[in-house]
Protein backbone atom coordinates (compact mmCIF):
# COMPACT_ATOMS: atom_id res chain seq x y z
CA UNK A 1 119.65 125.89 96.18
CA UNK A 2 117.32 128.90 97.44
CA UNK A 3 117.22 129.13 101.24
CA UNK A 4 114.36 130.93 103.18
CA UNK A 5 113.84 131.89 106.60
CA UNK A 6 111.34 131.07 108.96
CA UNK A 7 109.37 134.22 109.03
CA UNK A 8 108.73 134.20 104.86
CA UNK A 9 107.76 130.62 105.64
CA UNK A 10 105.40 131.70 107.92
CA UNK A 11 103.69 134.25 105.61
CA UNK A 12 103.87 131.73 102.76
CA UNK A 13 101.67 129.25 104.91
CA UNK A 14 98.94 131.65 105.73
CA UNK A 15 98.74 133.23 102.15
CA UNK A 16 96.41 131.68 98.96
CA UNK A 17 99.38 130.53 96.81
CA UNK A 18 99.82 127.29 96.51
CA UNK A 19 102.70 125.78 98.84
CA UNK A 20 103.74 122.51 99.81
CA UNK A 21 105.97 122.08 103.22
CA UNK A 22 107.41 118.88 103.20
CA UNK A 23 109.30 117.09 106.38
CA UNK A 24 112.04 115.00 105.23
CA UNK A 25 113.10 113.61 108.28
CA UNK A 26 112.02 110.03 109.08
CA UNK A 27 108.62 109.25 111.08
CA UNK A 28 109.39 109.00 114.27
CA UNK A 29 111.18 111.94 114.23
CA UNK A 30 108.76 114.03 112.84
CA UNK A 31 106.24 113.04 115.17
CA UNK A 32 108.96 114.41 117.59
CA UNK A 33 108.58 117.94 116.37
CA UNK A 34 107.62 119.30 113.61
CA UNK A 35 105.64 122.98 111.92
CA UNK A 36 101.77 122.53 112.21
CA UNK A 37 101.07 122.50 108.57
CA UNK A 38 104.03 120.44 107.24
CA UNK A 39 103.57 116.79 105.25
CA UNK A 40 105.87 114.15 106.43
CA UNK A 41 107.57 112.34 103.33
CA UNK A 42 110.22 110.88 104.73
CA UNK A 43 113.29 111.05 102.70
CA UNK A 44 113.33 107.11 102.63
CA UNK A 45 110.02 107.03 100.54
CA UNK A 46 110.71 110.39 98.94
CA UNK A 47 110.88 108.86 95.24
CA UNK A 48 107.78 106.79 95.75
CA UNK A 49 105.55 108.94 97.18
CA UNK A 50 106.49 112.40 95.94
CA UNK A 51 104.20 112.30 93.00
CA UNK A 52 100.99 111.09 94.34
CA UNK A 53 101.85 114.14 97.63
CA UNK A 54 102.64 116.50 95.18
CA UNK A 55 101.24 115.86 91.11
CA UNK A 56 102.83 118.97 89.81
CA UNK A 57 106.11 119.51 89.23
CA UNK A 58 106.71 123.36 89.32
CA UNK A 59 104.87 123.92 92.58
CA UNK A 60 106.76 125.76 95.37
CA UNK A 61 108.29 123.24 97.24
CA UNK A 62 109.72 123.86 101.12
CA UNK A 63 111.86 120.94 102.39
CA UNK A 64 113.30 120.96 106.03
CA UNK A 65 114.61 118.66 108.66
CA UNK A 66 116.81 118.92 111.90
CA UNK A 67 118.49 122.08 110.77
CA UNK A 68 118.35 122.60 106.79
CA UNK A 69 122.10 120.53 106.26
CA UNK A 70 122.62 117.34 105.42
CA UNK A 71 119.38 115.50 104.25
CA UNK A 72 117.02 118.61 103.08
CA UNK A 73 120.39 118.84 100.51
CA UNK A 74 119.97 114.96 99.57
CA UNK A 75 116.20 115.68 99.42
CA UNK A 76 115.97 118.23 97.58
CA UNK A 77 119.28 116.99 94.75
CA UNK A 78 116.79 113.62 94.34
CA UNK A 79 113.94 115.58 93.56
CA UNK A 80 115.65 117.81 90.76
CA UNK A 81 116.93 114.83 89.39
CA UNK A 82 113.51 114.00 88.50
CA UNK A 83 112.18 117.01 87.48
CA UNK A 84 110.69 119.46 90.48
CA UNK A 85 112.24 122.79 89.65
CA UNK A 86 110.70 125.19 92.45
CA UNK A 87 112.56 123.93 95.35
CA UNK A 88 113.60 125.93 98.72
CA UNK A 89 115.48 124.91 102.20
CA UNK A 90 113.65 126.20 105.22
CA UNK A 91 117.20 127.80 106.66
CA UNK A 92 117.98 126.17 109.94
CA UNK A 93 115.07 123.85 109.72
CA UNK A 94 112.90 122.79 112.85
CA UNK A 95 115.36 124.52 114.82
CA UNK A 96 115.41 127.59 112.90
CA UNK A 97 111.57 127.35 112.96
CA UNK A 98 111.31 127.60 116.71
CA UNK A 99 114.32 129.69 117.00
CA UNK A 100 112.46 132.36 115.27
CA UNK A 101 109.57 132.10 117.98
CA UNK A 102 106.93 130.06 115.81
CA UNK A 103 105.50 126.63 117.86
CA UNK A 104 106.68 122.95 117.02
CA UNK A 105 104.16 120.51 117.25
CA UNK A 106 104.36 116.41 118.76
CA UNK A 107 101.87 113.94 117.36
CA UNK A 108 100.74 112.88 113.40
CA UNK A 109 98.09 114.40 111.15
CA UNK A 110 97.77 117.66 113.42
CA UNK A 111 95.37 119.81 111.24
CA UNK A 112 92.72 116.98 111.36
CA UNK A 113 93.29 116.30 115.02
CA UNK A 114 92.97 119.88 116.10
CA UNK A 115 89.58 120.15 113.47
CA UNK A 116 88.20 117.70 115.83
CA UNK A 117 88.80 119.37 118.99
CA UNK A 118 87.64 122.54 117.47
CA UNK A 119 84.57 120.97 115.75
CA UNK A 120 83.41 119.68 119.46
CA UNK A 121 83.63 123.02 121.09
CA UNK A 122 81.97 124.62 118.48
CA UNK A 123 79.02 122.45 118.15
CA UNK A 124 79.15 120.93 121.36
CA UNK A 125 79.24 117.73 120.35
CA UNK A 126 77.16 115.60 123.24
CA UNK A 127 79.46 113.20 124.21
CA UNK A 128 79.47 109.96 126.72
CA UNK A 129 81.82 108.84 129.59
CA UNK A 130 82.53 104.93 129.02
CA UNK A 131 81.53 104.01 132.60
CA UNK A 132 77.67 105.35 131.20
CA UNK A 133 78.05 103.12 128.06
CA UNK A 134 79.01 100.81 130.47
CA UNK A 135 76.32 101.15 132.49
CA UNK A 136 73.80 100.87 129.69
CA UNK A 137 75.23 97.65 128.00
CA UNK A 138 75.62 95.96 131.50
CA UNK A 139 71.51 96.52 131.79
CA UNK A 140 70.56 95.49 128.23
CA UNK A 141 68.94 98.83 127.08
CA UNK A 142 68.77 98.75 123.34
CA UNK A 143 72.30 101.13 121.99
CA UNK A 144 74.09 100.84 118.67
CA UNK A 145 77.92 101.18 119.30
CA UNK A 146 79.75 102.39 115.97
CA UNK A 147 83.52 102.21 115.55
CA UNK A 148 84.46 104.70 113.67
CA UNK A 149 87.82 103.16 112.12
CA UNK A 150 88.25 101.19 109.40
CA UNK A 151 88.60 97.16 109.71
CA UNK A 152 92.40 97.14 110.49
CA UNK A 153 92.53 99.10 113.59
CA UNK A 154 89.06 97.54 114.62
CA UNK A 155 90.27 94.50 114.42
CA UNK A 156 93.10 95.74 116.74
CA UNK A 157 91.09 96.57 119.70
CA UNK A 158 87.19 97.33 119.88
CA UNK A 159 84.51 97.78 122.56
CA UNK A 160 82.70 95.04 123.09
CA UNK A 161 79.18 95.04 120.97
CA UNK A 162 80.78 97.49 118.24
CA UNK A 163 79.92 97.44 114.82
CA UNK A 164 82.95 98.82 112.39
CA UNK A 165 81.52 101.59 109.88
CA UNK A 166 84.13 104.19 109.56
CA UNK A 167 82.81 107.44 109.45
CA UNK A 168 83.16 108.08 105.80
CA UNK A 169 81.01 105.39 105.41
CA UNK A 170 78.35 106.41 107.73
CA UNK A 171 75.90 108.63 105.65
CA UNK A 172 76.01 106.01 102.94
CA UNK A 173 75.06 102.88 105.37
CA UNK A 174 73.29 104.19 108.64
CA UNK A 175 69.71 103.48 107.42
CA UNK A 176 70.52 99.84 107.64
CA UNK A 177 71.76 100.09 110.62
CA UNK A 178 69.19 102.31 112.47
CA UNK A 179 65.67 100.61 112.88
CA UNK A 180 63.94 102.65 115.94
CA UNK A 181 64.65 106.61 116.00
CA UNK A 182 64.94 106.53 119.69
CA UNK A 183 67.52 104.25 119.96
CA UNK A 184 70.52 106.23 121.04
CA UNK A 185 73.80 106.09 119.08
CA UNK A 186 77.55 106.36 119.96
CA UNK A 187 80.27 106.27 117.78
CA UNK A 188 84.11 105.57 119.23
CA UNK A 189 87.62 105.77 117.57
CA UNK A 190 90.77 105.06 119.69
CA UNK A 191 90.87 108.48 120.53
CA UNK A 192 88.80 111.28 120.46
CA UNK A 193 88.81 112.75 116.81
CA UNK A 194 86.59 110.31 114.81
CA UNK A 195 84.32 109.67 117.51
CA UNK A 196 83.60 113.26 117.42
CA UNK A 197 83.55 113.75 113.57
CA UNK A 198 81.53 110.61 113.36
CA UNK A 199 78.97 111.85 116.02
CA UNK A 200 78.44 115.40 114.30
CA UNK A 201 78.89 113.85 110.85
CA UNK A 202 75.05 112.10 112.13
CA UNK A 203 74.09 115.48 113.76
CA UNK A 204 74.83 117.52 110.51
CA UNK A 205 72.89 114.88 108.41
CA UNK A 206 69.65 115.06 110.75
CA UNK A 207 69.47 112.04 112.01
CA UNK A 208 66.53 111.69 114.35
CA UNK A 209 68.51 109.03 117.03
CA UNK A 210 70.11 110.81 120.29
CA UNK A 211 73.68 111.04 119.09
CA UNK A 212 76.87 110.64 121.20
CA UNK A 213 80.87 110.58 120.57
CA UNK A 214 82.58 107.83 123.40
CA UNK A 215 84.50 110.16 125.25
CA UNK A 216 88.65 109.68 124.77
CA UNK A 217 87.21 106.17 123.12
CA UNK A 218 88.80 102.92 123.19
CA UNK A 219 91.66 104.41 125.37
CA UNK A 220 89.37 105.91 128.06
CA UNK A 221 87.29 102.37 127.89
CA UNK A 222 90.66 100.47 128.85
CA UNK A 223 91.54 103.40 131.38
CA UNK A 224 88.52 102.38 133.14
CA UNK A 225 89.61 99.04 132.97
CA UNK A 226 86.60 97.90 131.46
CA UNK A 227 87.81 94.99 128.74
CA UNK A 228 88.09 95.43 124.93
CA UNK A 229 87.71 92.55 122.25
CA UNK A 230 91.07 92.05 119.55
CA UNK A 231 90.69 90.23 116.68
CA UNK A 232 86.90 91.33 115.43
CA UNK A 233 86.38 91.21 112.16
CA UNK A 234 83.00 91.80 110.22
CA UNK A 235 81.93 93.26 107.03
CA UNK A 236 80.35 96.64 106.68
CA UNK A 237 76.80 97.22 106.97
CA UNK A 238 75.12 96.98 104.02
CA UNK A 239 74.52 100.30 101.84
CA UNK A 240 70.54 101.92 102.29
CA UNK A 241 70.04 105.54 100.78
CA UNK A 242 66.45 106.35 100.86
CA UNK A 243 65.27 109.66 98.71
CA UNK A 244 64.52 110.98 102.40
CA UNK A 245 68.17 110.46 103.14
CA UNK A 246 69.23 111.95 99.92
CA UNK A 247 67.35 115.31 100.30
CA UNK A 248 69.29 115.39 103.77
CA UNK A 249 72.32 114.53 102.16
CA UNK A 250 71.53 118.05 99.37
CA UNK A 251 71.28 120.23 102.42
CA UNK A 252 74.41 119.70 103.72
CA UNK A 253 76.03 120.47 100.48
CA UNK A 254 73.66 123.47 100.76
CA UNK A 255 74.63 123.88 103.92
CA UNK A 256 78.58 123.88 103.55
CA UNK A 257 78.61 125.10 99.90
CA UNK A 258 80.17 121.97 98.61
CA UNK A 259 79.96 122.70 94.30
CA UNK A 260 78.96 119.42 92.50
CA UNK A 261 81.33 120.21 89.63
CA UNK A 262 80.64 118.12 86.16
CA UNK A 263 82.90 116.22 84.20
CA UNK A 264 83.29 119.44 82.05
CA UNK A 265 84.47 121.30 84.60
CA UNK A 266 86.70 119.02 86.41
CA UNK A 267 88.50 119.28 82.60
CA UNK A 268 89.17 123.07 82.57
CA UNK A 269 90.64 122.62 86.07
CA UNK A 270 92.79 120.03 85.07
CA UNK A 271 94.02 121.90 81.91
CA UNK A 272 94.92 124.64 84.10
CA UNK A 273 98.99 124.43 84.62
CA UNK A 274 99.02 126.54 87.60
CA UNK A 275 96.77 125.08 90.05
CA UNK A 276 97.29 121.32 91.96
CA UNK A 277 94.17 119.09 91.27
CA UNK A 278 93.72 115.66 93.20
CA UNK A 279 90.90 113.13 92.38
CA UNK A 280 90.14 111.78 95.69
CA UNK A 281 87.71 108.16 95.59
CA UNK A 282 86.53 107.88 98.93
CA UNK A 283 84.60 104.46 98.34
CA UNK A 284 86.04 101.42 100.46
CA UNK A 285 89.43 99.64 99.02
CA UNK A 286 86.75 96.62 97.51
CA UNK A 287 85.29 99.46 95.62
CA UNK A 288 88.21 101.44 94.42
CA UNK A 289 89.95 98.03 93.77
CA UNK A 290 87.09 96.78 91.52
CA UNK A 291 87.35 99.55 89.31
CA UNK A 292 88.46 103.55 90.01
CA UNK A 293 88.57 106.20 87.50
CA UNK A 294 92.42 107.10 85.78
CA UNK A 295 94.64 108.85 87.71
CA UNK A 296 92.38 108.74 91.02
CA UNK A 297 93.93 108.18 94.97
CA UNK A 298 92.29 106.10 96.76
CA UNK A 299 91.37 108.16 100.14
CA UNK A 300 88.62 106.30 102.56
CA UNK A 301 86.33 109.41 103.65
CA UNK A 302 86.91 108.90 107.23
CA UNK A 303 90.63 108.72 107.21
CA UNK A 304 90.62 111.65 104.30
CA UNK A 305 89.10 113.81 107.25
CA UNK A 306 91.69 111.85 110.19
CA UNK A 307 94.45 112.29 108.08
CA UNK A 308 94.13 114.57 105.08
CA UNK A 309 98.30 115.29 105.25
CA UNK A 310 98.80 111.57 104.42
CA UNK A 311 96.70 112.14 101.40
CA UNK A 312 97.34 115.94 100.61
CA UNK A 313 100.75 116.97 100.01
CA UNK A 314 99.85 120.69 98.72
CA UNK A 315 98.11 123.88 100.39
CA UNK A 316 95.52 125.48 98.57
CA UNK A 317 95.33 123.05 95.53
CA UNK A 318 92.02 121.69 94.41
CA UNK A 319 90.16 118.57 95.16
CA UNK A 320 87.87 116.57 93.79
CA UNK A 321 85.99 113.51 95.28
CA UNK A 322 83.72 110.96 94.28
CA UNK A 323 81.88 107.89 95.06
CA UNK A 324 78.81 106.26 93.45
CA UNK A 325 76.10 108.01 94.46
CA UNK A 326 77.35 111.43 95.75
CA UNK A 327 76.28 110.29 99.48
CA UNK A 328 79.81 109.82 100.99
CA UNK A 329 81.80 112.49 98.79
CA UNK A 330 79.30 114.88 100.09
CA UNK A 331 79.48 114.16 103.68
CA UNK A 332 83.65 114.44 103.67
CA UNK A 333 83.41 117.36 101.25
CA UNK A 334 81.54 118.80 104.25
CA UNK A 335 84.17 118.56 106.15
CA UNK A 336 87.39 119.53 104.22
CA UNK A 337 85.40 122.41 103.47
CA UNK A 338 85.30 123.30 106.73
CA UNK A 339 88.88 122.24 107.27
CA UNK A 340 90.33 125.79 104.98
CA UNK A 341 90.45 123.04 101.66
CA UNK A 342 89.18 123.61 98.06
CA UNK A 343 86.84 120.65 97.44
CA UNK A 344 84.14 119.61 95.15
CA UNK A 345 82.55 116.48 94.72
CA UNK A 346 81.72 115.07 90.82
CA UNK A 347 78.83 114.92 89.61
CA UNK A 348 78.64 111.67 87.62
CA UNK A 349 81.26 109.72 90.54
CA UNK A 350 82.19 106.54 89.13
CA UNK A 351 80.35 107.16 86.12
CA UNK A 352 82.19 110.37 84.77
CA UNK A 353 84.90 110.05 82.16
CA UNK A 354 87.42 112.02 84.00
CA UNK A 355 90.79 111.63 84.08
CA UNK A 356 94.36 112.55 85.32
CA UNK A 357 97.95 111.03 84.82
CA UNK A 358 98.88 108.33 86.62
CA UNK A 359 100.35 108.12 89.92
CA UNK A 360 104.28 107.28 89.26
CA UNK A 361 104.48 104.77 92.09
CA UNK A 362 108.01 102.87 93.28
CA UNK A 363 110.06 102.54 90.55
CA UNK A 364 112.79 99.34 90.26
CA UNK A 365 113.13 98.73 86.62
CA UNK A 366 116.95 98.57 86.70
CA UNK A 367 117.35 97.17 89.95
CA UNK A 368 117.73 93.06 90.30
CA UNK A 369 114.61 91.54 92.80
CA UNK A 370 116.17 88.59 94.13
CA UNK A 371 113.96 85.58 94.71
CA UNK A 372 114.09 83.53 97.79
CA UNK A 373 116.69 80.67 96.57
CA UNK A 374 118.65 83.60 96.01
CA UNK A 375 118.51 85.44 98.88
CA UNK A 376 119.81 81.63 100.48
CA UNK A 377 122.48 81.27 98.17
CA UNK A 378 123.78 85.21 98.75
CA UNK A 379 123.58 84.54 102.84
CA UNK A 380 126.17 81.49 102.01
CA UNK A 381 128.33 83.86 100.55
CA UNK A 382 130.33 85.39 103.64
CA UNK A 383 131.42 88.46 102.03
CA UNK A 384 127.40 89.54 101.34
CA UNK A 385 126.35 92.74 103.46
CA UNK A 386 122.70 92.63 104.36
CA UNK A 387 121.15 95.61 104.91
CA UNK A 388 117.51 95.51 106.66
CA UNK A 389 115.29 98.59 105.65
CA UNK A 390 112.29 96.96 107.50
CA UNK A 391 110.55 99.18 110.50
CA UNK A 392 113.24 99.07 113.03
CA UNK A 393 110.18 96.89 115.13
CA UNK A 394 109.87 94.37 112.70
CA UNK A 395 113.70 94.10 112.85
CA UNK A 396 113.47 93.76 116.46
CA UNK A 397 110.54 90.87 116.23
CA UNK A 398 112.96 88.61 113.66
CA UNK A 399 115.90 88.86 111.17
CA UNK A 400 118.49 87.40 109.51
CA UNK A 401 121.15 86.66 111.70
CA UNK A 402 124.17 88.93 110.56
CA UNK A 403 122.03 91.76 108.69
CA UNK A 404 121.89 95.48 110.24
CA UNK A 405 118.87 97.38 110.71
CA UNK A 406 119.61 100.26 109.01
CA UNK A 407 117.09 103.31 107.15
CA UNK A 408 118.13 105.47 104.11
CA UNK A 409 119.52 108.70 105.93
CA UNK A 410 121.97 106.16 107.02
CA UNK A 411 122.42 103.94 104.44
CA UNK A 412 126.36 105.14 103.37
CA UNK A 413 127.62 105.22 106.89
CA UNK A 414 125.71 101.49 107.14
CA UNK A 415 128.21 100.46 104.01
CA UNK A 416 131.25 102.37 105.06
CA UNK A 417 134.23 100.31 104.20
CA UNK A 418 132.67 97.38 102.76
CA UNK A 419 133.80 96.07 99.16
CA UNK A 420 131.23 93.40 98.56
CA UNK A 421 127.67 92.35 97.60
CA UNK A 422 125.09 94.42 98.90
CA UNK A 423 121.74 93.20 99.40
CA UNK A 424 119.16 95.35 100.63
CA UNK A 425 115.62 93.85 102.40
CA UNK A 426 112.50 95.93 102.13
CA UNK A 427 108.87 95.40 103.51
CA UNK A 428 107.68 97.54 99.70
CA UNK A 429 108.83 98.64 96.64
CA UNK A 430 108.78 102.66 97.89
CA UNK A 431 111.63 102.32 100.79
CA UNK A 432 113.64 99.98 98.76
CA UNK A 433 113.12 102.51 95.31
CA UNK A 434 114.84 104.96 98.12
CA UNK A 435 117.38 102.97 99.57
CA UNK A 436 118.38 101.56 95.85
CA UNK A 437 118.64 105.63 94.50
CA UNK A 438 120.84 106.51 97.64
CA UNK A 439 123.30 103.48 96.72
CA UNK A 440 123.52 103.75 93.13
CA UNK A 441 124.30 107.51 93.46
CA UNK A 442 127.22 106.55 95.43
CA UNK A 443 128.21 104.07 93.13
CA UNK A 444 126.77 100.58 94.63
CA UNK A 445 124.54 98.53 92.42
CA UNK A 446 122.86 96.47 95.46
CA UNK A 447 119.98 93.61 94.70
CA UNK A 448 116.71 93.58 96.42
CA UNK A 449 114.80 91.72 98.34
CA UNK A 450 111.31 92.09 99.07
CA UNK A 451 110.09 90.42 102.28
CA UNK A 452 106.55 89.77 102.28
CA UNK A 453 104.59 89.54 105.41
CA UNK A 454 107.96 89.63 106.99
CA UNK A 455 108.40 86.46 106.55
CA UNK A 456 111.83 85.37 105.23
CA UNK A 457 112.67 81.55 103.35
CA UNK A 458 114.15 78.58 105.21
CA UNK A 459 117.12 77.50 106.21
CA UNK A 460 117.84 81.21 107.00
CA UNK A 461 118.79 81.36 111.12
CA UNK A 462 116.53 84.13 111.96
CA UNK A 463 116.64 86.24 115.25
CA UNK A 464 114.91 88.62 117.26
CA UNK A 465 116.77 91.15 119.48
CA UNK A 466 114.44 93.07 121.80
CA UNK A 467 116.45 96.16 122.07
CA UNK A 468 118.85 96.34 118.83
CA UNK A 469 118.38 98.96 117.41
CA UNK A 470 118.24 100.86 120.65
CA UNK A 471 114.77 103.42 120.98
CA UNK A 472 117.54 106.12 120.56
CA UNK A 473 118.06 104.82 116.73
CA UNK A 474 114.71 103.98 116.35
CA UNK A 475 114.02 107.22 114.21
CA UNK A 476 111.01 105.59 112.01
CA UNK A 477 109.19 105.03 115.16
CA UNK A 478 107.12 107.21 117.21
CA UNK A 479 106.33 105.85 120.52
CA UNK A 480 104.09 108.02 122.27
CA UNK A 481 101.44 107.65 119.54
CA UNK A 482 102.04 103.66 119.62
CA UNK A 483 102.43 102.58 123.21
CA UNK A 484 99.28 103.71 124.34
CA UNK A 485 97.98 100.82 122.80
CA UNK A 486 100.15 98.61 124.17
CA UNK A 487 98.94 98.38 127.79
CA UNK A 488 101.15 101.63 128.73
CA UNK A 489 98.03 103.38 130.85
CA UNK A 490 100.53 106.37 131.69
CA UNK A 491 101.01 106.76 127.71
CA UNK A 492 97.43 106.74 127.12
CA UNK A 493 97.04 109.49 129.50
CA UNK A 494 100.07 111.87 128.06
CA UNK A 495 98.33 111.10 124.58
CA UNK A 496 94.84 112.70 125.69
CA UNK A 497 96.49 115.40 127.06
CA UNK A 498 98.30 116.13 123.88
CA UNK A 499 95.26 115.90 122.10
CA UNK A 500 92.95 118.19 124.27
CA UNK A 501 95.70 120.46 124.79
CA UNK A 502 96.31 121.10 120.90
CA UNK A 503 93.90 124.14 120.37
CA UNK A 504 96.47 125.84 122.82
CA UNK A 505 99.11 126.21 120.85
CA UNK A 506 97.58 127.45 117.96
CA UNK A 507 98.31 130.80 116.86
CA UNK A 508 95.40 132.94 115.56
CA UNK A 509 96.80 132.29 112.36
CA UNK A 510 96.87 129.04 112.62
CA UNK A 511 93.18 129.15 113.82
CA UNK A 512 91.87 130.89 111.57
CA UNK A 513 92.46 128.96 108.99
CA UNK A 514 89.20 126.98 109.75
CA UNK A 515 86.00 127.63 108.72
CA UNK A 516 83.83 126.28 110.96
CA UNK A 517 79.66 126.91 110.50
């Protein structure tokens, strides 16, 4: 195995070669601390996700974690075995990262985050204090409140009087939204990124209405103490592209030289064996679900922009979105651009012929899925070890009485000494894929269970236990990013500050790696 140090790492991620830096170590962990432009694939969803991250095989890969030992090693042996030959250990890992004098950052999906923050100063993206939307709700002037998220986290918490359209949705629904020009808009997230992508994303489109992003969003609305709604649920706002809106739509592509590539094209790229090419459909999940082209991710445009590293896995590769009219891909192609990425958008969207290979998802062919009578008649059997590989929080919520929380790093220390049945219970296919590879390369052949909705079959005795695992083994889970939405007004606060203070501790490398017009 080929070790590197930090300082070829560096000059690696700044360069035009293609390069993908992957963080092995588990979520909550990474979210810890961890190199600006790394992906997090956890090593317990390294099988399943590996190939949709990263489509081709023989691209430089750089795998680290705590300090380049013990699970970089596992990592990287797994994904030889099936087939990526251009692997490397960043030597010492995180630690040897910092050690060498380069920055570690907290937080999830930095690059996008730190777009946003740049994107506001540059533009000056006008912006609104909650106690002013406040203000003009509580006296009935006419506003149109936009949430910026998709359903699931609307549904979670949203200000009273929003409408959901996430932002990749916007330039492909706004007209039916928008009935008087003057009627002043304001689009919110649950922090500060989408509301101010969303905001521009109107601004850049020239949109006649004043614009505004809700500053700090949902969480400055609940720092004021003003109340939020849970459990709203609504269906988008129907589609309205007028040939007006279309011609504004053209001159942002103009604007941000976003190619509309043709089916032809798109080919030669894919031939090409030494460049990365993703096929991103940024239509909603009805859409995609109804019918996408071969080989295609699905990436929602406004989480695409939020969270490009979840879709991404690979610097300087190529991508290619498409929707059905060219109005969406456009408007996110706009913004990757800007973001340092190679995009185009496809001509003929859902209508081209295109295609790449399929996405190797979670693989279980030679493991046994238990069914639920099953599962019952195992727990009977007092000899059984139960392993739980669900979120440590969902463990903590309700399990089976006698089964240990437990995640893949851990898994042979979990089964230390035991000579029975194994049974291992998964909320998906891709952490139990991982957790049944880790056994049955140390010789177990464990079943599987699949637990959906975290629900589990009677007359199983199921518990909760508050505080088992302990936070301290709770390395799946970031808390800092989740308990600001869980009435924690202090952690709401610290996360806002992270966020604002990100352009800070950017190196001009790092910063220049925008290209923001």
């Amino acid at each position: 195995m080929q070790y590197i140090d930090a300082k070829t790492l560096k000059q690696w991620l700044h360069s035009t070669q293609e390069l993908a830096v992957l963080d092995v170590r588990e979520h909550g962990q990474y979210g810890e601390s961890h190199l600006f432009l790394a992906t997090s694939l956890p090593f317990s969803r390294l099988e399943g996700e590996i190939t949709r991250l990263v489509p081709r095989k023989d691209v430089k890969i750089v795998l680290y974690d705590d300090d380049g030992q013990d699970i970089c090693l596992q990592a990287a042996k797994a994904l030889d075995a099936i087939g990526y030959s251009n692997l490397f250990i960043l030597d010492g890992g995180a630690k040897g990262w910092s050690d060498a004098g380069f920055t570690l950052f907290a937080g999830v999906n930095l690059p996008s985050k730190t777009f946003g923050e740049l994107i506001e100063h540059h533009f000056q993206t006008p912006r609104i204090t909650a106690t002013a939307l406040m203000e003009k709700i509580q006296s009935s002037e006419d506003v149109i409140i936009l949430d910026g998220r998709p359903q699931n986290e609307f549904k979670k918490m949203s200000i009273p009087g929003a409408t959901c359209c996430p932002n990749g949705e916007l330039s492909y629904r706004i007209q039916s939204i928008v009935r008087n020009s003057n009627t002043p808009i304001v689009i919110n997230c649950a922090g500060r990124t989408r509301s101010i992508i969303g905001a521009q994303t109107l601004i850049n489109l020239g949109i006649r209405n004043p614009v505004f992003a809700l500053e700090n969003g949902t969480q400055g609305w609940y720092l004021e103490d003003f109340p939020l709604e849970h459990g709203k649920s609504h269906p988008y706002p129907q589609a309205k592209v007028d040939d007006q809106w279309l011609a504004n739509i053209a001159a942002l592509a103009n604007r941000f030289q976003v190619p509309i590539i043709s089916d032809t094209q798109f080919n030669e790229w894919a031939s090409e064996m030494d460049r990365s090419l993703y096929l991103c459909d940024v239509r909603t999940a009805e859409e995609f679900k109804q019918k996408a082209l071969p080989g295609a991710q699905h990436t929602p445009g406004g989480q695409l922009i939020q969270a490009t590293d979840q879709f991404i896995g690979v610097r300087n590769a190529r991508i290619v979105l498409y929707d059905s009219d060219g109005a969406r891909a456009i408007t996110v192609g706009s913004w990757l651009k800007q973001m340092g990425h190679d995009v185009a958008v496809l001509k003929d969207g859902i209508e081209s012929k295109v295609s790449l290979p399929q996405i190797i998802g979670a693989n279980l062919t030679d493991a046994h899925i238990m069914t639920d009578s099953e599962l019952v008649s195992a727990h009977a059997n007092g000899n059984t070890l139960f392993l739980d590989l669900r979120s440590s929080m969902q463990y903590r919520k309700g399990h089976i009485a006698g089964a240990v929380w437990t995640i893949r790093p851990h898994l042979l220390k979990a089964i230390q000494g035991h000579k029975g049945p194994i049974v291992c219970i998964a909320e998906d296919r891709i952490v139990a894929q991982g957790a049944y590879a880790q056994l049955a390369t140390n010789g177990q052949n464990p079943q599987i269970y699949l637990c959906k909705n975290n629900l589990f079959p009677e007359p199983l005795d199921i518990i909760a236990t508050p505080m088992v695992p302990p936070d301290s083994e709770c390395i799946d889970y970031l808390f800092f990013v989740h308990d600001r939405h869980d009435g924690n007004k202090e952690a709401a606060r610290r996360y806002l500050e992270w966020e604002t203070g990100l352009v800070a501790q950017l190196d001009e490398q790092e910063k220049n790696m925008f290209s923001i017009d």
